[in-house]
C-alpha atoms as a PDB file:
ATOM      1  CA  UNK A   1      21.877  -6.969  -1.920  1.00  0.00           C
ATOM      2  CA  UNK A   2      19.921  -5.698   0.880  1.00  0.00           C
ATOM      3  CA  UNK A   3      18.494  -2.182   0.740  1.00  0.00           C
ATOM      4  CA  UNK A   4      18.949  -1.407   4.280  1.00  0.00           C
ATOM      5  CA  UNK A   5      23.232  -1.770   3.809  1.00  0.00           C
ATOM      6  CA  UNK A   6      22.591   0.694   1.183  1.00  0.00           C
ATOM      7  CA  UNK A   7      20.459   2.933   3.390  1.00  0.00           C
ATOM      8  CA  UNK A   8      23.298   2.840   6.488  1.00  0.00           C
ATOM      9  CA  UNK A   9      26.249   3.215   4.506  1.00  0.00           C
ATOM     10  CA  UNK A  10      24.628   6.512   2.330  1.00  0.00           C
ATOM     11  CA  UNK A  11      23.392   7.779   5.763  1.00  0.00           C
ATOM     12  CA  UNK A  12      26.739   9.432   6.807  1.00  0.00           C
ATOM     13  CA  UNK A  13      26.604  11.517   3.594  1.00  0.00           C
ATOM     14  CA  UNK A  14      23.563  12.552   4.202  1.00  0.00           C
ATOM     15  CA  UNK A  15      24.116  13.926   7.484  1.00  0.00           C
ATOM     16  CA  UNK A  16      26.926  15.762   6.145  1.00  0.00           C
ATOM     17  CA  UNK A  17      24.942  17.289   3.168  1.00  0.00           C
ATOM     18  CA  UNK A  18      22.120  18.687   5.607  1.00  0.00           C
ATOM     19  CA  UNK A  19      24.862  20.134   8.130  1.00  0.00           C
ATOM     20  CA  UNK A  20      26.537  21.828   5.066  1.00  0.00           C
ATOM     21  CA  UNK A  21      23.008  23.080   3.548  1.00  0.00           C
ATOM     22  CA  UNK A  22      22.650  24.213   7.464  1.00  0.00           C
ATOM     23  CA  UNK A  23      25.995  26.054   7.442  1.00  0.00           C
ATOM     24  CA  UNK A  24      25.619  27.412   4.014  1.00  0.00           C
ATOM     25  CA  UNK A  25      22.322  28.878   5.105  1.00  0.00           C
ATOM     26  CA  UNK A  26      23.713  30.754   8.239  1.00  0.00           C
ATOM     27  CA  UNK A  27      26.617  32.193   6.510  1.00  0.00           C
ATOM     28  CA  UNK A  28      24.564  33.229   3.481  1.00  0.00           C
ATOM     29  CA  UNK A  29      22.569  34.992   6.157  1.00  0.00           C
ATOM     30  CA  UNK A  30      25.539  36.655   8.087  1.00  0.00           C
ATOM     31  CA  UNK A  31      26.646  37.416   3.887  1.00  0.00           C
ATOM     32  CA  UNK A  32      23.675  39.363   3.678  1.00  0.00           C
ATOM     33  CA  UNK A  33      23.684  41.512   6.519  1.00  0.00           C
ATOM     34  CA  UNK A  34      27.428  42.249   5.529  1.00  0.00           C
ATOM     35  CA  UNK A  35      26.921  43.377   2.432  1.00  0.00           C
ATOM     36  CA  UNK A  36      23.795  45.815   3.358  1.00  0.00           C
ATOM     37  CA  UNK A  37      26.411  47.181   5.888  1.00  0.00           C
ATOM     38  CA  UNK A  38      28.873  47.494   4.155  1.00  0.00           C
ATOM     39  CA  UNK A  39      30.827  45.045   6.562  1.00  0.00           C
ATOM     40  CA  UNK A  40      33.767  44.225   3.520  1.00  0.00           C
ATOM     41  CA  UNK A  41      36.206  42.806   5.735  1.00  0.00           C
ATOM     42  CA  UNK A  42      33.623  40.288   7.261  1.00  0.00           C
ATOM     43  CA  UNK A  43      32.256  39.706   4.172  1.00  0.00           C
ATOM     44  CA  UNK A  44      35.564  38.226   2.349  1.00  0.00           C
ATOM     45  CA  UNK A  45      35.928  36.099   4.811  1.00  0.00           C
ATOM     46  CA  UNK A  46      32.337  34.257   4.976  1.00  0.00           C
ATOM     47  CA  UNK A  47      32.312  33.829   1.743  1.00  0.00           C
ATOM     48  CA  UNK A  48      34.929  31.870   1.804  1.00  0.00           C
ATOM     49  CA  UNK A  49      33.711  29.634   4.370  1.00  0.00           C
ATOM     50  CA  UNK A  50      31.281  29.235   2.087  1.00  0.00           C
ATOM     51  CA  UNK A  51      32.793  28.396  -0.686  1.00  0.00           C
ATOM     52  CA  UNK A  52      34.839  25.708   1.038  1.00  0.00           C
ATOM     53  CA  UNK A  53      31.273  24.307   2.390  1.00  0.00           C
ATOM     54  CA  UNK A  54      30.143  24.550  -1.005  1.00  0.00           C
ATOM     55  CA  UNK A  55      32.849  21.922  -2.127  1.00  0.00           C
ATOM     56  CA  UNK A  56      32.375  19.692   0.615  1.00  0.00           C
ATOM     57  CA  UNK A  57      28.751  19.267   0.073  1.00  0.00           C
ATOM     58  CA  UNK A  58      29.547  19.051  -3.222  1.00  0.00           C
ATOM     59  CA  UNK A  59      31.623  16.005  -2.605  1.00  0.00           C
ATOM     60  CA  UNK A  60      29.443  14.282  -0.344  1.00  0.00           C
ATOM     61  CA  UNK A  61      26.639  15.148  -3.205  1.00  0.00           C
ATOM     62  CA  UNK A  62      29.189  13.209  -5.262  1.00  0.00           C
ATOM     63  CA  UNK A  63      29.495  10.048  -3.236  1.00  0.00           C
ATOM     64  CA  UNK A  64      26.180   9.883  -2.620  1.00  0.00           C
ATOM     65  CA  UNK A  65      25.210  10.026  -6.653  1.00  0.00           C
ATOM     66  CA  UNK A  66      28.023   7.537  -7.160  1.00  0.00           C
ATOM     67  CA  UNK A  67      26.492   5.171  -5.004  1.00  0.00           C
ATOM     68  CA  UNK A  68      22.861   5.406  -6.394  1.00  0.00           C
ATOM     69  CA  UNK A  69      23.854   4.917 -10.237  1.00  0.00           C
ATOM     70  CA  UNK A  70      25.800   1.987  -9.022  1.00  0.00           C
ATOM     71  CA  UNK A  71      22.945   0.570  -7.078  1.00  0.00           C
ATOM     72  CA  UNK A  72      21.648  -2.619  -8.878  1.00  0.00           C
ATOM     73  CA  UNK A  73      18.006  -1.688  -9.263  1.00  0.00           C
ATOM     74  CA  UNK A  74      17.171  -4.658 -12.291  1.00  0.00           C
ATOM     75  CA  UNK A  75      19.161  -7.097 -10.096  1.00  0.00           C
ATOM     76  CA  UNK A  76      17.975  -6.419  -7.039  1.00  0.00           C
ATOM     77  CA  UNK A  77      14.112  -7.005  -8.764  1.00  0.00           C
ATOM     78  CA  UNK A  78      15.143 -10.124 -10.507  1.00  0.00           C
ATOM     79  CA  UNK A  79      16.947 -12.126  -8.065  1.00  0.00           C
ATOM     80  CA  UNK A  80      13.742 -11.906  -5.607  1.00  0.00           C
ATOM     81  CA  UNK A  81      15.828  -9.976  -2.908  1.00  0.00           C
ATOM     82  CA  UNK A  82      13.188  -7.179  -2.951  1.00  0.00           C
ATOM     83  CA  UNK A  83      10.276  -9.452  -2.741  1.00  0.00           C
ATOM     84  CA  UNK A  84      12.775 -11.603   0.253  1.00  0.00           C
ATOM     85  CA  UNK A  85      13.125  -8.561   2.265  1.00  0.00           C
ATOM     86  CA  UNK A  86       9.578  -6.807   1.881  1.00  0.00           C
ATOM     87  CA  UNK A  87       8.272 -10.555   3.032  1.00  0.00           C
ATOM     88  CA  UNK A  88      10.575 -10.486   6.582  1.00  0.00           C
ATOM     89  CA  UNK A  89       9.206  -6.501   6.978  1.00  0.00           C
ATOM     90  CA  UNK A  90       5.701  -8.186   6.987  1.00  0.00           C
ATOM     91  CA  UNK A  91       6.087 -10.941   8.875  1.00  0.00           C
ATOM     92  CA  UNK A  92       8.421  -8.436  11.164  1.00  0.00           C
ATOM     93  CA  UNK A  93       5.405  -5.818  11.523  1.00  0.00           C
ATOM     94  CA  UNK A  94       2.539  -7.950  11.236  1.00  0.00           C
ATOM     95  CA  UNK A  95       1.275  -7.823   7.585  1.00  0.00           C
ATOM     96  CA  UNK A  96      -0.623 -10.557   6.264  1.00  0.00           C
ATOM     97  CA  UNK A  97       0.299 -11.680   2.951  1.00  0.00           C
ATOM     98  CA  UNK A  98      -0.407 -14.435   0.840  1.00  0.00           C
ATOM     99  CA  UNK A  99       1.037 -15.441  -2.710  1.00  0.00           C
ATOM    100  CA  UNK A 100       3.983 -15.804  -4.629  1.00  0.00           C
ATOM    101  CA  UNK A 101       6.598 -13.979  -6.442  1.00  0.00           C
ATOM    102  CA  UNK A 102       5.458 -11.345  -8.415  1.00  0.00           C
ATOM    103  CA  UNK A 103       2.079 -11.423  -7.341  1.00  0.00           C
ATOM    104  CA  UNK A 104       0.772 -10.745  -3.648  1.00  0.00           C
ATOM    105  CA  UNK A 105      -1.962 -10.181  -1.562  1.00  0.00           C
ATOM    106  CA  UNK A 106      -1.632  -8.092   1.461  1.00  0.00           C
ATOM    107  CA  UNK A 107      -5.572  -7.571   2.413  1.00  0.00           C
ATOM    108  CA  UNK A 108      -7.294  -5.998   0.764  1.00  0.00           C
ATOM    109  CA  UNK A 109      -4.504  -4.667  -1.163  1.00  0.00           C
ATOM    110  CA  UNK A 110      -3.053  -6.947  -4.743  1.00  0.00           C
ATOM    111  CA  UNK A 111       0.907  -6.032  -4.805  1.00  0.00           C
ATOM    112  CA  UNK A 112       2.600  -6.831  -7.936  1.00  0.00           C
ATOM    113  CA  UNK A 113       6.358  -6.443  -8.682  1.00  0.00           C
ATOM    114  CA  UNK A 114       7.503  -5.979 -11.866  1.00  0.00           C
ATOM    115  CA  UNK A 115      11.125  -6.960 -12.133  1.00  0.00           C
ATOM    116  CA  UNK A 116      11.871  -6.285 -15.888  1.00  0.00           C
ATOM    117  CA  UNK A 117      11.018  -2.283 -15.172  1.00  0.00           C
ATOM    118  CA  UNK A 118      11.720  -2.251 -11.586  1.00  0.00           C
ATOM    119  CA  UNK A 119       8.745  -1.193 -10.292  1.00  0.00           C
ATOM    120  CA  UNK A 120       5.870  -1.688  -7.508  1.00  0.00           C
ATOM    121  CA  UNK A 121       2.174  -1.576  -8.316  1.00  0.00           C
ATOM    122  CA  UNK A 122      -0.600  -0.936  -4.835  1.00  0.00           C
ATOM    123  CA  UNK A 123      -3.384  -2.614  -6.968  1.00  0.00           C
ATOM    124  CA  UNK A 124      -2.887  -0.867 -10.037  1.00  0.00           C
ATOM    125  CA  UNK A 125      -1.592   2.302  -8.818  1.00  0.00           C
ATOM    126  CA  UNK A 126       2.527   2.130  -9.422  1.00  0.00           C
ATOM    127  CA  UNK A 127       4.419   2.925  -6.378  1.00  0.00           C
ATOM    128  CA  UNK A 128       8.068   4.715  -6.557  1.00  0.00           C
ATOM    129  CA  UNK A 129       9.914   2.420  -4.205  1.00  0.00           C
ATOM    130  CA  UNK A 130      12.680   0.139  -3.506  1.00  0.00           C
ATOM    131  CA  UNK A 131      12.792   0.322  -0.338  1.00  0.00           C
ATOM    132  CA  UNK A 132      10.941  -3.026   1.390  1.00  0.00           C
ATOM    133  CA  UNK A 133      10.126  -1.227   4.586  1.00  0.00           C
ATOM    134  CA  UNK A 134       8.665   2.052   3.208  1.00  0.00           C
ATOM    135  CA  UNK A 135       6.858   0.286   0.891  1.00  0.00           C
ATOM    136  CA  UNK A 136       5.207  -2.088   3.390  1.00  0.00           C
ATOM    137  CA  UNK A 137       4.827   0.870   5.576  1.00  0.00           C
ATOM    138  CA  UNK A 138       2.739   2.239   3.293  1.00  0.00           C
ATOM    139  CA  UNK A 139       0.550  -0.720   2.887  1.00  0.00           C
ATOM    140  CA  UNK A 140      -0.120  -0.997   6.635  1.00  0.00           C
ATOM    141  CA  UNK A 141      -0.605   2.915   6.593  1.00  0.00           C
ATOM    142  CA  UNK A 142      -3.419   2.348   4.013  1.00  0.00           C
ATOM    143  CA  UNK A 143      -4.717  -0.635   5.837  1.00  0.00           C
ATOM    144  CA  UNK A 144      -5.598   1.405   8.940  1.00  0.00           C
ATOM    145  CA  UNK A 145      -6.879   4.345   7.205  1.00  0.00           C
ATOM    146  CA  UNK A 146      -9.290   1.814   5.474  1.00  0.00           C
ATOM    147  CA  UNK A 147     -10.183   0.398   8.177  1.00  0.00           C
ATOM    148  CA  UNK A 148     -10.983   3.647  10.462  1.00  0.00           C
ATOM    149  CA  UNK A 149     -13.366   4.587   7.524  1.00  0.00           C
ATOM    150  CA  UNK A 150     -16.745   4.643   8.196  1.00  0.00           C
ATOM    151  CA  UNK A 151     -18.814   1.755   7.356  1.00  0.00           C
ATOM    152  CA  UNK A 152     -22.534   1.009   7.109  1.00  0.00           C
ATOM    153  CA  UNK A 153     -22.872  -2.551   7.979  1.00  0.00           C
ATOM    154  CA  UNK A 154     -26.346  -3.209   7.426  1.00  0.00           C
ATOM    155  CA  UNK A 155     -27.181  -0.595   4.595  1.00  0.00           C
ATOM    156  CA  UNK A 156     -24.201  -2.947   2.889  1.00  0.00           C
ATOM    157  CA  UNK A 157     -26.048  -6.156   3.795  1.00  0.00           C
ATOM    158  CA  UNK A 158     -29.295  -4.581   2.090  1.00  0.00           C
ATOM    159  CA  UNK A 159     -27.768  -3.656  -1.330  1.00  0.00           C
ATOM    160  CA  UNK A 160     -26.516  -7.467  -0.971  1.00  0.00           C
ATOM    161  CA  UNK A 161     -29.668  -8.766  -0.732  1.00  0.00           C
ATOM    162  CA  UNK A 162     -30.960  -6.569  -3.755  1.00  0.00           C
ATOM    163  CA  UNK A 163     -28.303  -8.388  -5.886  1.00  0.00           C
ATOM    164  CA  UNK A 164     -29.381 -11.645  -4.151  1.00  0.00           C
ATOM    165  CA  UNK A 165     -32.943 -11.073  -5.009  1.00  0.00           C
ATOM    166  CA  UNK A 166     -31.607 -10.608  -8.656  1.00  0.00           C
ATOM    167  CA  UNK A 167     -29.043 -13.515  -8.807  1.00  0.00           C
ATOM    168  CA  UNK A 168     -31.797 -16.069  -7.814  1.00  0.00           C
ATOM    169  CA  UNK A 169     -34.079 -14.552 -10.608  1.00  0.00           C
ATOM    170  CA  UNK A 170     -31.349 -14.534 -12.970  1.00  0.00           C
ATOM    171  CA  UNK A 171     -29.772 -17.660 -12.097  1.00  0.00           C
ATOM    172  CA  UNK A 172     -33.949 -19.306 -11.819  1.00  0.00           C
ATOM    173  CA  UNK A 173     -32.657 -20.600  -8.280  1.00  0.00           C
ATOM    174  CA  UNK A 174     -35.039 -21.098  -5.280  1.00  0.00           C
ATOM    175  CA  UNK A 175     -35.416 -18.641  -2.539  1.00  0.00           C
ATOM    176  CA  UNK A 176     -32.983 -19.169   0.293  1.00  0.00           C
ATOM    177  CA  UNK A 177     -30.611 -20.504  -1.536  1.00  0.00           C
ATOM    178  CA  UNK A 178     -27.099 -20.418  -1.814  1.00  0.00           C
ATOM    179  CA  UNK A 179     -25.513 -17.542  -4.170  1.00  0.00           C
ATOM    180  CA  UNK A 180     -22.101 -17.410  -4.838  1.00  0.00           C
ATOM    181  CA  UNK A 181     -20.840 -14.061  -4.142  1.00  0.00           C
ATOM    182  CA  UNK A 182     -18.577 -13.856  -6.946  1.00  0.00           C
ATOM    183  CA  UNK A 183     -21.822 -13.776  -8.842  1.00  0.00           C
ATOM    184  CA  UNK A 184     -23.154 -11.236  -6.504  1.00  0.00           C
ATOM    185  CA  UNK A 185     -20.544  -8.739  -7.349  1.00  0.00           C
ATOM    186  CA  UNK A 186     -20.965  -9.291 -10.994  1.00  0.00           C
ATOM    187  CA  UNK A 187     -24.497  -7.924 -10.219  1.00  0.00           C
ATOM    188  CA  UNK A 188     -23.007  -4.960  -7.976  1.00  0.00           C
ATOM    189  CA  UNK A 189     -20.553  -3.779 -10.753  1.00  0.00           C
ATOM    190  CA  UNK A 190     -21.881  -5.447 -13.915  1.00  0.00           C
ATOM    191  CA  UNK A 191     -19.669  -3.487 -16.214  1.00  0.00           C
ATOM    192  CA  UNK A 192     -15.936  -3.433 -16.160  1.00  0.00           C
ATOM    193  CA  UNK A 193     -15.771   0.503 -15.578  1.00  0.00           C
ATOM    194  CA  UNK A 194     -17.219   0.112 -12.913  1.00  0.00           C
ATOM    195  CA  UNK A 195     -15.818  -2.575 -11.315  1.00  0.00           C
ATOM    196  CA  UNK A 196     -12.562  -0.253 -11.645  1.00  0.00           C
ATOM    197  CA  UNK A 197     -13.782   1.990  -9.419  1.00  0.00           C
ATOM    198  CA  UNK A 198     -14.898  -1.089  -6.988  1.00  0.00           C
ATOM    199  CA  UNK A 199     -12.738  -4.194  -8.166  1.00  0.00           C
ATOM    200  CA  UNK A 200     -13.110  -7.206  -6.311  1.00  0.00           C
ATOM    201  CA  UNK A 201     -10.877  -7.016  -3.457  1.00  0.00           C
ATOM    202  CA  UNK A 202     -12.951  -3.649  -2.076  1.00  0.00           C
ATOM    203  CA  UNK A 203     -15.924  -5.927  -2.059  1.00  0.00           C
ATOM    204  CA  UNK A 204     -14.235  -8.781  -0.477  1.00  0.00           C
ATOM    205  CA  UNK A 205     -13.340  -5.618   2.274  1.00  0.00           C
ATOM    206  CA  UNK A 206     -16.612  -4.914   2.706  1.00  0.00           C
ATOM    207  CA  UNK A 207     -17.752  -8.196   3.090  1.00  0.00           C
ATOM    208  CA  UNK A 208     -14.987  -8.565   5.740  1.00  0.00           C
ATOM    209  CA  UNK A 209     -16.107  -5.395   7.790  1.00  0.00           C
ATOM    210  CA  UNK A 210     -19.942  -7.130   7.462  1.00  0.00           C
ATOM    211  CA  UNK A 211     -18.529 -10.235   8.486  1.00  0.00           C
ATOM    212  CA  UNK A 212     -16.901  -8.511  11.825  1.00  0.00           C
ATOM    213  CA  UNK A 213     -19.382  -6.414  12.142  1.00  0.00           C
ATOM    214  CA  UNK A 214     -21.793  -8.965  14.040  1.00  0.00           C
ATOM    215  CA  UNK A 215     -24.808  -7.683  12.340  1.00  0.00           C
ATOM    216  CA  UNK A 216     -27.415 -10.461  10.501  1.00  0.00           C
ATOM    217  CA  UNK A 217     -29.704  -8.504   9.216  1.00  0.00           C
ATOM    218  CA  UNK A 218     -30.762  -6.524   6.708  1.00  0.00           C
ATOM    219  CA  UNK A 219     -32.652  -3.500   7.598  1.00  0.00           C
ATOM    220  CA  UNK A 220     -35.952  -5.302   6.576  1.00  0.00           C
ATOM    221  CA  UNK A 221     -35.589  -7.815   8.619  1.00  0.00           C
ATOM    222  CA  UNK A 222     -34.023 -10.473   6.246  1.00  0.00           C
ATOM    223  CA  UNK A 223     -31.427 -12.883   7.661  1.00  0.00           C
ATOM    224  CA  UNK A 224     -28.410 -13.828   6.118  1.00  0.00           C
ATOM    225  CA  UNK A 225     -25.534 -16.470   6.132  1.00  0.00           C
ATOM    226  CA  UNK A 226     -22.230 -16.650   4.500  1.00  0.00           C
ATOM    227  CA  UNK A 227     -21.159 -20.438   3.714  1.00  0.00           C
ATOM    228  CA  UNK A 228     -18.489 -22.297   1.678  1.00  0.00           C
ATOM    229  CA  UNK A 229     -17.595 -23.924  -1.427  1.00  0.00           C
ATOM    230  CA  UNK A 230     -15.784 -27.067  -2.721  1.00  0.00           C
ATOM    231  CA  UNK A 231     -15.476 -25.441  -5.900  1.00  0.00           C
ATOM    232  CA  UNK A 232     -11.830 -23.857  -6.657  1.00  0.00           C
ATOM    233  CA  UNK A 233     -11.639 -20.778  -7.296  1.00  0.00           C
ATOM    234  CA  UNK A 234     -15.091 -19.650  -5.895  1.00  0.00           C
ATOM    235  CA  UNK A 235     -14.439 -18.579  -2.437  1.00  0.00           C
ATOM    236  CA  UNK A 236     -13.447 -14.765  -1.437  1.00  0.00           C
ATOM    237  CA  UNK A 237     -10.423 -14.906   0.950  1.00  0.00           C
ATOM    238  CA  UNK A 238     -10.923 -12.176   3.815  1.00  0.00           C
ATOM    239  CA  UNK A 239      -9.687 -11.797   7.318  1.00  0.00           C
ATOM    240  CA  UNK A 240     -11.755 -11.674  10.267  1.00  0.00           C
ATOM    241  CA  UNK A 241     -11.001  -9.276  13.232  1.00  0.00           C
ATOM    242  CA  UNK A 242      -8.281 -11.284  14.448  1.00  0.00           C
ATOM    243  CA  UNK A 243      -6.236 -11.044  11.350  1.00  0.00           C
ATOM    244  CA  UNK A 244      -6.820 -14.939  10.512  1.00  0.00           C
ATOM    245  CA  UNK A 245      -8.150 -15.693   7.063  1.00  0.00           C
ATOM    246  CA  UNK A 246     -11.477 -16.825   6.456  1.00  0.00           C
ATOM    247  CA  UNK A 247     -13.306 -18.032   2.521  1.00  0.00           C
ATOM    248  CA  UNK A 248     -16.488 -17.003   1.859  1.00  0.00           C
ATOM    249  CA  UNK A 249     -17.952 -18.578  -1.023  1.00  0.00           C
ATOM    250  CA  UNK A 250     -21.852 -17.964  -0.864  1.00  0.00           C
ATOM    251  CA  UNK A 251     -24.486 -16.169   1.061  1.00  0.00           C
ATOM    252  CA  UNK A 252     -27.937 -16.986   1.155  1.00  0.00           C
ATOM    253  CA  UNK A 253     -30.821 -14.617   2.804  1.00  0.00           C
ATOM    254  CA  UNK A 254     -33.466 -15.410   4.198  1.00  0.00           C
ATOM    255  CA  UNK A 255     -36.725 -14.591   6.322  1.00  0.00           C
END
């Protein structure tokens, strides 16, 4: 099943149910004037026009709701046709994406499909849509308007070097030293309420935009530098300003 063969073959109705609404409204309009002037003759005869565009839309109506109950919605989830076809619209329109069926990343975004109920989740917002192109449409959409947001690199970079300052208290490590930022982020949203509001994929955003930004400093002065990990599961997957993917596991500041 491909939801673009259902899109083509409904679009003929579709055209005919907007000319009809179109007609309908210019002879309910020429009604009107008819019967304010008494124009009887006239009258009869446009309403009967209309009621013979009444039944075709009503017909075209009628295929088109045929169709839609007999579209496939639970199959279409649970064969991984939706999750095919919204992969080839990002690859087709340049939308990174990592993971595997039902779970996705498209950065900064986490897209889950969930076949038993048919729907699409945006992080944890549901979406209402079957439709692979629309929906990654949206998700490039939302990429761009996050991205055109304004964004204070280095007032960023200090409140990261508050929770660094913290972390190597808490964590009785040296100064300079490496700090995972997964720990970091547990310091900038310690409790889960907040980290709903600011869940870890916005901070691994923001420490993309720092990381494109080309600033490496804080506004005191302090120095910083991202590095990695060998440890699974520690680094923060982000893409730099070329689209590629990058993994930041620590940061360390220093003077």
């Amino acid at each position: 099943m491909n939801y673009e063969d259902f899109y083509q073959d409904l679009q003929p109705m579709q055209k005919n149910v907007k000319d009809g609404l179109a007609s309908l409204q210019k002879l309910f309009k020429g009604v009107s004037r008819e019967l304010e002037s008494g124009d009887v003759k006239n009258l009869a005869k446009d309403l009967e026009a209309m009621a013979q565009m009444v039944s075709t839309v009503s017909e075209s109506v009628d295929t088109m709701k045929t169709a839609a109950d007999g579209f496939d919605a639970k199959g279409y989830f649970e064969s991984g046709e939706f999750a095919e076809q919204m992969l080839a619209v990002c690859a087709e329109k340049g939308v990174d994406v990592r993971g595997e069926f039902p779970v996705y990343e498209m950065f900064p975004y986490r897209v889950k499909l969930d076949p038993e109920n048919q729907d699409v989740y945006l992080d944890r917002k549901k979406v209402q849509c079957m439709r692979p192109g629309s929906f990654v449409d949206i998700v490039k959409n939302g990429q761009e308007k996050l991205n055109k947001a304004s964004f204070n690199a280095v007032a960023f970079a200090s409140e990261l070097a508050d929770a660094y300052d913290l972390a190597v208290m808490k964590y009785n490590r040296q100064k300079n030293s490496d700090i995972y930022l997964t720990n970091l982020y547990k310091i900038l949203a310690p409790m889960s309420r907040f980290r709903k509001d600011y869940d870890q994929q916005s901070f691994a955003f923001d420490l993309a935009r720092l990381y494109i930004s080309g600033i490496e400093e804080t506004k005191n002065g302090r120095r910083f530098q991202f590095g990695p990990s060998r440890v699974g599961g520690k680094a923060i997957r982000i893409l730099d300003m070329e689209g590629k993917e990058q993994f930041l596991a620590t940061i360390r500041f220093f003077e």
